[in-house]
N, C-alpha and C. Protein backbone atom coordinates (compact mmCIF):
# COMPACT_ATOMS: atom_id res chain seq x y z
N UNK A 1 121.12 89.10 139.01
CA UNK A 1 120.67 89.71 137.79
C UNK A 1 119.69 88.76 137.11
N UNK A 2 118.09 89.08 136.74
CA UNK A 2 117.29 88.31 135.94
C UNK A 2 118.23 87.56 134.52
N UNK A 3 117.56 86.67 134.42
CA UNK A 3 117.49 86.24 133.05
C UNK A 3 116.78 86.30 131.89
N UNK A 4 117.45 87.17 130.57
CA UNK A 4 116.69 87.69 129.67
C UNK A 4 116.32 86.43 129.12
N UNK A 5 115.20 86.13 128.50
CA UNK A 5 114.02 85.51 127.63
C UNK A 5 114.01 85.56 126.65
N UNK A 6 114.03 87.28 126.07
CA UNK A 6 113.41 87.62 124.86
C UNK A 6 114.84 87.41 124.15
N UNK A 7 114.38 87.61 122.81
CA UNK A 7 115.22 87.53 121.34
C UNK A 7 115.82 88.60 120.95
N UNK A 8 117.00 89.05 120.84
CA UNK A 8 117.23 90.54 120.09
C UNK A 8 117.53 90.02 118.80
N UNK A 9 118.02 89.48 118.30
CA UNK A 9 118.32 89.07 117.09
C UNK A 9 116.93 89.60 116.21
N UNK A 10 117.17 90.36 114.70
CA UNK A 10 116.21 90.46 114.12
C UNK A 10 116.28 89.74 112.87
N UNK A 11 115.05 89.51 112.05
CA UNK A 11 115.01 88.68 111.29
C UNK A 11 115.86 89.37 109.99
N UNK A 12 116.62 88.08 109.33
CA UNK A 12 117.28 89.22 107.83
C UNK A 12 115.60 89.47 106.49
N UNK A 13 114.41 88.78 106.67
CA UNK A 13 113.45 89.24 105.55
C UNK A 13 112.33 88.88 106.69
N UNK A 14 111.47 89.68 106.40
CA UNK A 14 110.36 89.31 106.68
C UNK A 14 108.88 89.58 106.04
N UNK A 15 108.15 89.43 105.56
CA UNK A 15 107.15 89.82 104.38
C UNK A 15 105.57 88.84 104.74
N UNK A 16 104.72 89.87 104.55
CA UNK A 16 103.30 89.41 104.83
C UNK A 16 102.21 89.29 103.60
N UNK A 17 102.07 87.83 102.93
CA UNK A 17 101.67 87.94 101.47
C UNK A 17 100.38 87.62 101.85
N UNK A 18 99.54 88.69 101.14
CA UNK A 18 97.68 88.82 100.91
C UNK A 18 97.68 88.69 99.44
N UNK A 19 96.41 88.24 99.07
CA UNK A 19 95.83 88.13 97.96
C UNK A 19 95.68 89.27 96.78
N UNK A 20 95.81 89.19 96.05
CA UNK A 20 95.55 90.39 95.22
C UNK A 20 94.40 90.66 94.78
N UNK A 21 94.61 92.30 95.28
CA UNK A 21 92.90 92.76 95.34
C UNK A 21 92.92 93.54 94.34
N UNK A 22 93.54 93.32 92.95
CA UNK A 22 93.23 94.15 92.17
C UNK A 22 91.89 94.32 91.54
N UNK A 23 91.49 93.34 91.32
CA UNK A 23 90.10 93.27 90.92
C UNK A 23 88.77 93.61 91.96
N UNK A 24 88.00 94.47 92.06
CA UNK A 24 87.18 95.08 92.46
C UNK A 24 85.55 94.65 92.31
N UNK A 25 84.57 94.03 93.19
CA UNK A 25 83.59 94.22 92.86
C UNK A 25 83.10 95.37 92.64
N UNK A 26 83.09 96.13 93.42
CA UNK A 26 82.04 97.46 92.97
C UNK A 26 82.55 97.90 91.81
N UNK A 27 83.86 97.85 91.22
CA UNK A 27 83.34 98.32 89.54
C UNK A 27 82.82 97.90 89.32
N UNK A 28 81.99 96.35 89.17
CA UNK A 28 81.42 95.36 88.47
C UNK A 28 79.83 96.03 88.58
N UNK A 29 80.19 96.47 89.95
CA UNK A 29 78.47 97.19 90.16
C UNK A 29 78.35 97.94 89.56
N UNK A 30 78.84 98.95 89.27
CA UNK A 30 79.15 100.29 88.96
C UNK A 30 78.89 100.03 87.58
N UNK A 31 79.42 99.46 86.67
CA UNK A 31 79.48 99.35 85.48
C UNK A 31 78.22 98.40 85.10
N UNK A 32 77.68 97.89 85.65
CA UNK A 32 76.12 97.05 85.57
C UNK A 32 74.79 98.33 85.64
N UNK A 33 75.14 98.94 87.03
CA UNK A 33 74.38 100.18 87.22
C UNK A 33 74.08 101.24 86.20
N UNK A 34 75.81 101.60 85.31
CA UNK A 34 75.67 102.33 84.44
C UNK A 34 74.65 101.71 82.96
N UNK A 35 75.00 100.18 83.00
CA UNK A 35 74.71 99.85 81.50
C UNK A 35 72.99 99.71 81.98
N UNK A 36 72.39 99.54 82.84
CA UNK A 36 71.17 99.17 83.52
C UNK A 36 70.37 100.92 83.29
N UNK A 37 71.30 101.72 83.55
CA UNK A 37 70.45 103.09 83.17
C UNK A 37 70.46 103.48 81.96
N UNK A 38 71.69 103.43 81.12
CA UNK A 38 71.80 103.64 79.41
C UNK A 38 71.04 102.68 78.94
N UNK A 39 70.54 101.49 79.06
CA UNK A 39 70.04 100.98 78.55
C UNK A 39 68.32 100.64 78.57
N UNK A 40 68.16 100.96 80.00
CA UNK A 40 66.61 101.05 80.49
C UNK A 40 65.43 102.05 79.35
N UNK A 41 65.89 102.61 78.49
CA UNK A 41 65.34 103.85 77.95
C UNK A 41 65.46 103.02 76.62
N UNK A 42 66.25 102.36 75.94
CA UNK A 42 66.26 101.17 74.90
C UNK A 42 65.24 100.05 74.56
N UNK A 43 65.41 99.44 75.89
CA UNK A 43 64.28 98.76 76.50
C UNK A 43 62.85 98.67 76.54
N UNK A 44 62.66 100.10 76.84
CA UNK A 44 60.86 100.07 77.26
C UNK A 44 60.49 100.70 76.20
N UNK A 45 61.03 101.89 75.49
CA UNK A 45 60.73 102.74 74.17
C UNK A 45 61.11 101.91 72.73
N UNK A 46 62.43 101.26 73.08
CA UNK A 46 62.55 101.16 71.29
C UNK A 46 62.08 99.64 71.30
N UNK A 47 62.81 99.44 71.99
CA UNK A 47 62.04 97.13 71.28
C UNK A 47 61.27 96.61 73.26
N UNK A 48 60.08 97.02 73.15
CA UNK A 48 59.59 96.53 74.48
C UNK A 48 59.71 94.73 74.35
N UNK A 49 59.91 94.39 73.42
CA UNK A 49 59.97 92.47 73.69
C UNK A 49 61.49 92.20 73.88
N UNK A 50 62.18 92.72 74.26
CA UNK A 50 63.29 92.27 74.58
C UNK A 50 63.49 92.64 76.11
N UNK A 51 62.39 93.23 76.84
CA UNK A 51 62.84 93.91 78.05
C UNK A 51 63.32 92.26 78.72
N UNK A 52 62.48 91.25 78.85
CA UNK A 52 62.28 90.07 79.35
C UNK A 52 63.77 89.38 79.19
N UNK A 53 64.31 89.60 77.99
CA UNK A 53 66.29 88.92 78.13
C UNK A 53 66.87 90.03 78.65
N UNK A 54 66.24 90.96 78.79
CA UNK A 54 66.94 92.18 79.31
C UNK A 54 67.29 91.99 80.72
N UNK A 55 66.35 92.11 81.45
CA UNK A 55 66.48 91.27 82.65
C UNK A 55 66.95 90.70 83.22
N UNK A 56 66.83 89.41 82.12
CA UNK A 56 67.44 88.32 82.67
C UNK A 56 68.80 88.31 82.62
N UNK A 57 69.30 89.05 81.43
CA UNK A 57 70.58 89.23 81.50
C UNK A 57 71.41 89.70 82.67
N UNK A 58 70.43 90.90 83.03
CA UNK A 58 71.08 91.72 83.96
C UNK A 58 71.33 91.01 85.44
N UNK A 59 70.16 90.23 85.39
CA UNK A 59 69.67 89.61 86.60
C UNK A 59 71.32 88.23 86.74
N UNK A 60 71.47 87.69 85.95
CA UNK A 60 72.70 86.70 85.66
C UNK A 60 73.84 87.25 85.74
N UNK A 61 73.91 88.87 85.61
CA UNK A 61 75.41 89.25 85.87
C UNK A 61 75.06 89.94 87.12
N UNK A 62 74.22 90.09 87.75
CA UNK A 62 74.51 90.73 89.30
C UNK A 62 74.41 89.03 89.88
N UNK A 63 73.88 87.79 89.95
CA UNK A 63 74.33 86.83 90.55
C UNK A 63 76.17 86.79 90.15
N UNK A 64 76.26 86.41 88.63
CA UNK A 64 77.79 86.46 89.27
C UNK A 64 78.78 87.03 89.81
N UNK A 65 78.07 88.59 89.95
CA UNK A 65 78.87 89.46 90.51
C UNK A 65 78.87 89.70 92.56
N UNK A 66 77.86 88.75 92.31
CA UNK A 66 77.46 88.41 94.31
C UNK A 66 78.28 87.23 94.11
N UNK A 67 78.57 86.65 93.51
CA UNK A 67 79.54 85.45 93.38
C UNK A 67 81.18 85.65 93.60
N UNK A 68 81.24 86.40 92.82
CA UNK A 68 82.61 87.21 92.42
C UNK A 68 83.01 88.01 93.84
N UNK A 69 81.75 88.34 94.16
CA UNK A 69 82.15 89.21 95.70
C UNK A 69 82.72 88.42 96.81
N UNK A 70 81.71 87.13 96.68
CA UNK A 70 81.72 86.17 97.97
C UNK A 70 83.43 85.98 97.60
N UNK A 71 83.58 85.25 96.85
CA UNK A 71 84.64 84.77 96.78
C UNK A 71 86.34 85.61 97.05
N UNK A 72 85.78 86.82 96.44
CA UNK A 72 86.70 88.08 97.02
C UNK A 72 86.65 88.06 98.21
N UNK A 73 85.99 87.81 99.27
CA UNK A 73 85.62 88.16 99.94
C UNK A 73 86.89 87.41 101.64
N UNK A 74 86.22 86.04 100.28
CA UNK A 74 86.98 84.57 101.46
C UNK A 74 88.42 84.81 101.25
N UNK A 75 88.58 85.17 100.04
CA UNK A 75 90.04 85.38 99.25
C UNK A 75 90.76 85.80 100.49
N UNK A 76 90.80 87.34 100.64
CA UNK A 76 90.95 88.00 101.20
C UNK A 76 91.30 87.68 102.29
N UNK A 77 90.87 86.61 103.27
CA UNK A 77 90.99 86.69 104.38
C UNK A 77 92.60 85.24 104.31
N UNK A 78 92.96 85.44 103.57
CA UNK A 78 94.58 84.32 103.48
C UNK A 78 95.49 85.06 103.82
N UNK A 79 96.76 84.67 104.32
CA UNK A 79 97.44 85.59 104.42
C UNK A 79 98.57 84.59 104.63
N UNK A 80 100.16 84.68 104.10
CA UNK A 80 101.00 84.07 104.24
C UNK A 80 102.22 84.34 104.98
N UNK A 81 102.71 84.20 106.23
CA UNK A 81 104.04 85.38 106.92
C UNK A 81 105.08 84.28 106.50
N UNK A 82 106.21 85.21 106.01
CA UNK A 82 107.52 84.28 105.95
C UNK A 82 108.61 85.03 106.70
N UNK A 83 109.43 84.34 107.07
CA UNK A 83 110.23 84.91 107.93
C UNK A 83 111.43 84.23 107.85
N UNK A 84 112.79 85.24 107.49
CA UNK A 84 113.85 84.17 107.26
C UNK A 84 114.84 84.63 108.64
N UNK A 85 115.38 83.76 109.01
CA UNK A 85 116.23 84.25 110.28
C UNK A 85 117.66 83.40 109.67
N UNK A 86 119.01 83.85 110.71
CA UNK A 86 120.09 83.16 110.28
C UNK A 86 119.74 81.85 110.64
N UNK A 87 119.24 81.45 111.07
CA UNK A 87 119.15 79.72 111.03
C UNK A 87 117.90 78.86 111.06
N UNK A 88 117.43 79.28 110.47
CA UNK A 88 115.43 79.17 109.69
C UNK A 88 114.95 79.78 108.91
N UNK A 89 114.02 79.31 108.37
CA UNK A 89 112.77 79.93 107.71
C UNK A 89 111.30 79.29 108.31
N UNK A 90 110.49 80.56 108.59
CA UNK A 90 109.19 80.06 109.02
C UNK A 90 108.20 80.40 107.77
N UNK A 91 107.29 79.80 107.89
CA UNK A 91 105.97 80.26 106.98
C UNK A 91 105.31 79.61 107.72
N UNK A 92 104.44 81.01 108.00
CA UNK A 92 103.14 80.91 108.53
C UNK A 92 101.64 80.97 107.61
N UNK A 93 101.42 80.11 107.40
CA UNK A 93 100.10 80.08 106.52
C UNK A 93 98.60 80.39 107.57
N UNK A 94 97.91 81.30 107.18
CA UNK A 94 96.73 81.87 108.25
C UNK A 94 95.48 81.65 106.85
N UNK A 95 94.75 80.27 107.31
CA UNK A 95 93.46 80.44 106.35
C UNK A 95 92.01 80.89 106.58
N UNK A 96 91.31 80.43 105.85
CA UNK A 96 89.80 81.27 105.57
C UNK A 96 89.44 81.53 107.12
N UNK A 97 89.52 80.00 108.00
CA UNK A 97 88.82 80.01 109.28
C UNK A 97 89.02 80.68 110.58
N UNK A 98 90.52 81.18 110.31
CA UNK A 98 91.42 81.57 111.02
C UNK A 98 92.36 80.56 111.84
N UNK A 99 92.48 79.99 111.10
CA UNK A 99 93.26 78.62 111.41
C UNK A 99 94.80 78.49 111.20
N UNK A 100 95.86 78.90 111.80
CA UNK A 100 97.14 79.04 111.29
C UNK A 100 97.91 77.69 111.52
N UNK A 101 98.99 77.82 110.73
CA UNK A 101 99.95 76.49 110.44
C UNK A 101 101.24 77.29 109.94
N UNK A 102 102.40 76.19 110.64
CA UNK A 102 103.63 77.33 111.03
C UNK A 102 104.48 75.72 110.77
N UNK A 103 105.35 76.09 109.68
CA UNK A 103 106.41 75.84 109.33
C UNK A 103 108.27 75.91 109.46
N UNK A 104 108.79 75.14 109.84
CA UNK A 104 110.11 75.97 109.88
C UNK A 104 111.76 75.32 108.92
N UNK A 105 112.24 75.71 108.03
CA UNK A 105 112.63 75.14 107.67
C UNK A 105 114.26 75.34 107.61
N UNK A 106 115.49 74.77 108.05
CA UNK A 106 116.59 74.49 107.64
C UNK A 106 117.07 75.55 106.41
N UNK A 107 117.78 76.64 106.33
CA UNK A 107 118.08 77.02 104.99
C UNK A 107 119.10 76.93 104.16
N UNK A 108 119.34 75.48 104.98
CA UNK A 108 120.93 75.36 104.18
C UNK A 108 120.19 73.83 103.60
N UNK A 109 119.23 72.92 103.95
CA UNK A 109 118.45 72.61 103.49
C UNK A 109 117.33 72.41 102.46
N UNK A 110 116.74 73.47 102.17
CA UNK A 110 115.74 74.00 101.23
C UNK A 110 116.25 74.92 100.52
N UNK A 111 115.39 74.86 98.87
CA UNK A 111 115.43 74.95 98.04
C UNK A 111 114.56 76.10 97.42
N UNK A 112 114.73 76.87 97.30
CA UNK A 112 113.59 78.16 96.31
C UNK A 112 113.39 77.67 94.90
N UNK A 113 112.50 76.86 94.54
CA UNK A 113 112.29 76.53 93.03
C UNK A 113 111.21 77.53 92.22
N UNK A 114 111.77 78.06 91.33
CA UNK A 114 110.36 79.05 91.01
C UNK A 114 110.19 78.51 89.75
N UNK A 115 109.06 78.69 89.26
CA UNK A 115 108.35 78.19 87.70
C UNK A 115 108.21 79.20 87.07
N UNK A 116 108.69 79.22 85.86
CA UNK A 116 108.78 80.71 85.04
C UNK A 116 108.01 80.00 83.34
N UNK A 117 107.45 81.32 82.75
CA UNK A 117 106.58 80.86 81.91
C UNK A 117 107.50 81.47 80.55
N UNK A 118 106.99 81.70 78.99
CA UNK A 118 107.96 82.08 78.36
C UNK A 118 108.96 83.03 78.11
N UNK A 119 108.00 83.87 79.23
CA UNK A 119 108.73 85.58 79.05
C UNK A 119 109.31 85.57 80.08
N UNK A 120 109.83 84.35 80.49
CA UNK A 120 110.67 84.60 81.86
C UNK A 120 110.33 85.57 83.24
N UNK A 121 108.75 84.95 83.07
CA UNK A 121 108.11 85.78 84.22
C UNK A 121 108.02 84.63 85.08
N UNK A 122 107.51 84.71 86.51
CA UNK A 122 107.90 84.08 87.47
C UNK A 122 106.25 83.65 87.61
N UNK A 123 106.01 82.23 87.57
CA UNK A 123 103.89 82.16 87.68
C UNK A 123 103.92 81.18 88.82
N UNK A 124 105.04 80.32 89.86
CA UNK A 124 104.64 79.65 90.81
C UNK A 124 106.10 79.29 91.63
N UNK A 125 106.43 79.51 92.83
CA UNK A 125 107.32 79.80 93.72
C UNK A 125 107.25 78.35 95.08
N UNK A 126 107.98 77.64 94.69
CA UNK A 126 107.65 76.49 95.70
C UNK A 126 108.99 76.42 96.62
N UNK A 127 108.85 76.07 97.85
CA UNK A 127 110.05 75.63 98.86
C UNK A 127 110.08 74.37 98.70
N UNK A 128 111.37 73.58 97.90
CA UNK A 128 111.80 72.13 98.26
C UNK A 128 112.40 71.85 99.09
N UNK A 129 112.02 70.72 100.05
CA UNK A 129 112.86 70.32 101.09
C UNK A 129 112.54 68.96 100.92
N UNK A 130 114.07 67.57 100.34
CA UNK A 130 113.81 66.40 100.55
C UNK A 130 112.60 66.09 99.28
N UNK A 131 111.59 65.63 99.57
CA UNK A 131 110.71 65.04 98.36
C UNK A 131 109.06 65.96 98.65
N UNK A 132 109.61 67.14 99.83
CA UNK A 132 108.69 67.63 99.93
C UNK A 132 108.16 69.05 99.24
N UNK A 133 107.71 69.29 98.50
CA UNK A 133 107.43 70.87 97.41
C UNK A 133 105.87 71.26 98.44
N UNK A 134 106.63 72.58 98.46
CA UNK A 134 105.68 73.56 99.36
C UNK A 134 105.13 74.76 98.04
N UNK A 135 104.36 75.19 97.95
CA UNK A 135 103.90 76.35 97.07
C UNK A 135 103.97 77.73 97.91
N UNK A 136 104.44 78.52 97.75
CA UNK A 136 104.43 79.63 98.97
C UNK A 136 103.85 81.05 97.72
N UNK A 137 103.01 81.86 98.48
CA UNK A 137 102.35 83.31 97.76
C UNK A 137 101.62 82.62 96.42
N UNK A 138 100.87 81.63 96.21
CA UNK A 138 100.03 81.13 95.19
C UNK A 138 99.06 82.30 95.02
N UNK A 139 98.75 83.28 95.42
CA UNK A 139 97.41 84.15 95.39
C UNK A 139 98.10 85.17 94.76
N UNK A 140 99.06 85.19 95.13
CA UNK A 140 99.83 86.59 94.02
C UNK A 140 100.47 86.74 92.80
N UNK A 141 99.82 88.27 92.56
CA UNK A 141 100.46 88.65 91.05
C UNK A 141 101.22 88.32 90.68
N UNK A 142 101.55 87.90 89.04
CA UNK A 142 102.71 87.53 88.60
C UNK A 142 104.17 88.50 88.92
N UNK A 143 103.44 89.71 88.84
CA UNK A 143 104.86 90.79 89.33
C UNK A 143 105.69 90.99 90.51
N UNK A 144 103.89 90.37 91.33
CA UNK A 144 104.41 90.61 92.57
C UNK A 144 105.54 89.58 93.24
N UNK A 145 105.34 88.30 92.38
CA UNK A 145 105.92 87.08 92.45
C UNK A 145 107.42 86.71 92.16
N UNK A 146 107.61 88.02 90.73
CA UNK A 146 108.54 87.99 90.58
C UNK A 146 109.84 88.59 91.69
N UNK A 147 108.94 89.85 92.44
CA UNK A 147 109.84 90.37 93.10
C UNK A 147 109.91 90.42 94.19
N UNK A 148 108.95 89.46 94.40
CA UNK A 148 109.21 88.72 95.95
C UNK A 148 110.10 87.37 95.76
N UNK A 149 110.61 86.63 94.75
CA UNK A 149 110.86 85.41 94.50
C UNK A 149 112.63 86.13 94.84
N UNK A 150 112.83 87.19 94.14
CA UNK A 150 114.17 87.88 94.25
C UNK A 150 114.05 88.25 95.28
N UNK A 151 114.17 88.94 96.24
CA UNK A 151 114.40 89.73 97.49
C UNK A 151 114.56 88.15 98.79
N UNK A 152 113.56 87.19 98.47
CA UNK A 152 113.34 85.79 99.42
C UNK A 152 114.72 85.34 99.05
N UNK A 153 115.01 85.01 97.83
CA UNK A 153 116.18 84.04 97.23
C UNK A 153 117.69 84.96 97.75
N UNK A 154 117.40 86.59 98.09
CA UNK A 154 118.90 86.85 98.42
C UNK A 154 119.35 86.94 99.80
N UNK A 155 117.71 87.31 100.54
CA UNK A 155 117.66 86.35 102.02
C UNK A 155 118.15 85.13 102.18
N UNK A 156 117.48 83.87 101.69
CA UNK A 156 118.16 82.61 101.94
C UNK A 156 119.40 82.56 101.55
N UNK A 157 120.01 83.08 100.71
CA UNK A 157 121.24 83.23 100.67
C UNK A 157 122.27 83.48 101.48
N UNK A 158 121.66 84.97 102.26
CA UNK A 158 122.12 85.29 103.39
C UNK A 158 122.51 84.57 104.64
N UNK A 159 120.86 83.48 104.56
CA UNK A 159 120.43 82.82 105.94
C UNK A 159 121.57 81.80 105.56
N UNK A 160 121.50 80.62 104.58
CA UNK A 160 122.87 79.95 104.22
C UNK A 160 124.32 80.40 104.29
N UNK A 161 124.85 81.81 104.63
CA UNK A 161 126.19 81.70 104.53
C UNK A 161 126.35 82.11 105.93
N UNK A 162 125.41 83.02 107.27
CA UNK A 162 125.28 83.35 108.17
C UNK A 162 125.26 81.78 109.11
């Protein structure tokens, strides 16, 4: 009879953290486009000496909005896998270049420390292990943070008594 290889065991959490894309360039366009046509008719008819800051104005918020894009852009391409099993935790960190880095940690070991601000919202989520503080889902919403910080913390819980 062969010898099986593979793993049946499945993981107790597993979760894939991206950046938050709430913010949108193309509204930015969109809403430049609009003020660029309501305003073009202002411009050339009522005060023609202002067309020149007019411009320039406009011209300074579509650079930062090619700015705003780029950067959305790189954002985007982060991505964090965590994975808790009964006797580990991995985090896989995947950056801009496509360059991944894979972690594994002890969960009877490590520590879920989260940083909470006055309203007892959750703004930064670190793994302690020893003298070492890891930051894990830094790109995400405060909400999202919160309720990923709960669902991770009742996993390791799990992974610690399993």
């Amino acid at each position: 009879m062969p010898m099986q290889t593979s793993t049946t065991t499945s993981p107790l959490f597993s979760a894939t953290l991206r950046p938050d894309r709430s913010l949108r360039a193309a509204g930015g366009w969109i809403g430049l486009a609009v003020a660029g046509l309501l305003g073009l008719p202002f411009f050339l008819v009522a005060v023609p000496e202002f067309l020149l800051p007019g411009v320039l104005g406009f011209a300074i918020a579509a650079a930062g909005l090619v700015a705003f894009s780029l950067r959305q852009a790189r954002r985007s391409r982060l991505t964090e896998q965590i994975t808790v099993w009964p006797g580990q935790i991995e985090v896989v960190t995947a950056g801009r270049g496509g360059d991944r880095q894979m972690r594994r940690f002890d969960p009877k070991k490590v520590r879920l420390v989260l940083d909470r601000d006055e309203n007892e919202r959750t703004t930064a989520m670190y793994l302690s292990h020893g003298n070492e503080r890891i930051e894990i889902g830094a790109f995400l919403a405060i909400n999202d943070k919160s309720s990923f910080a709960r669902a991770f913390g009742q996993a390791m819980r799990k992974a610690r008594q399993g």
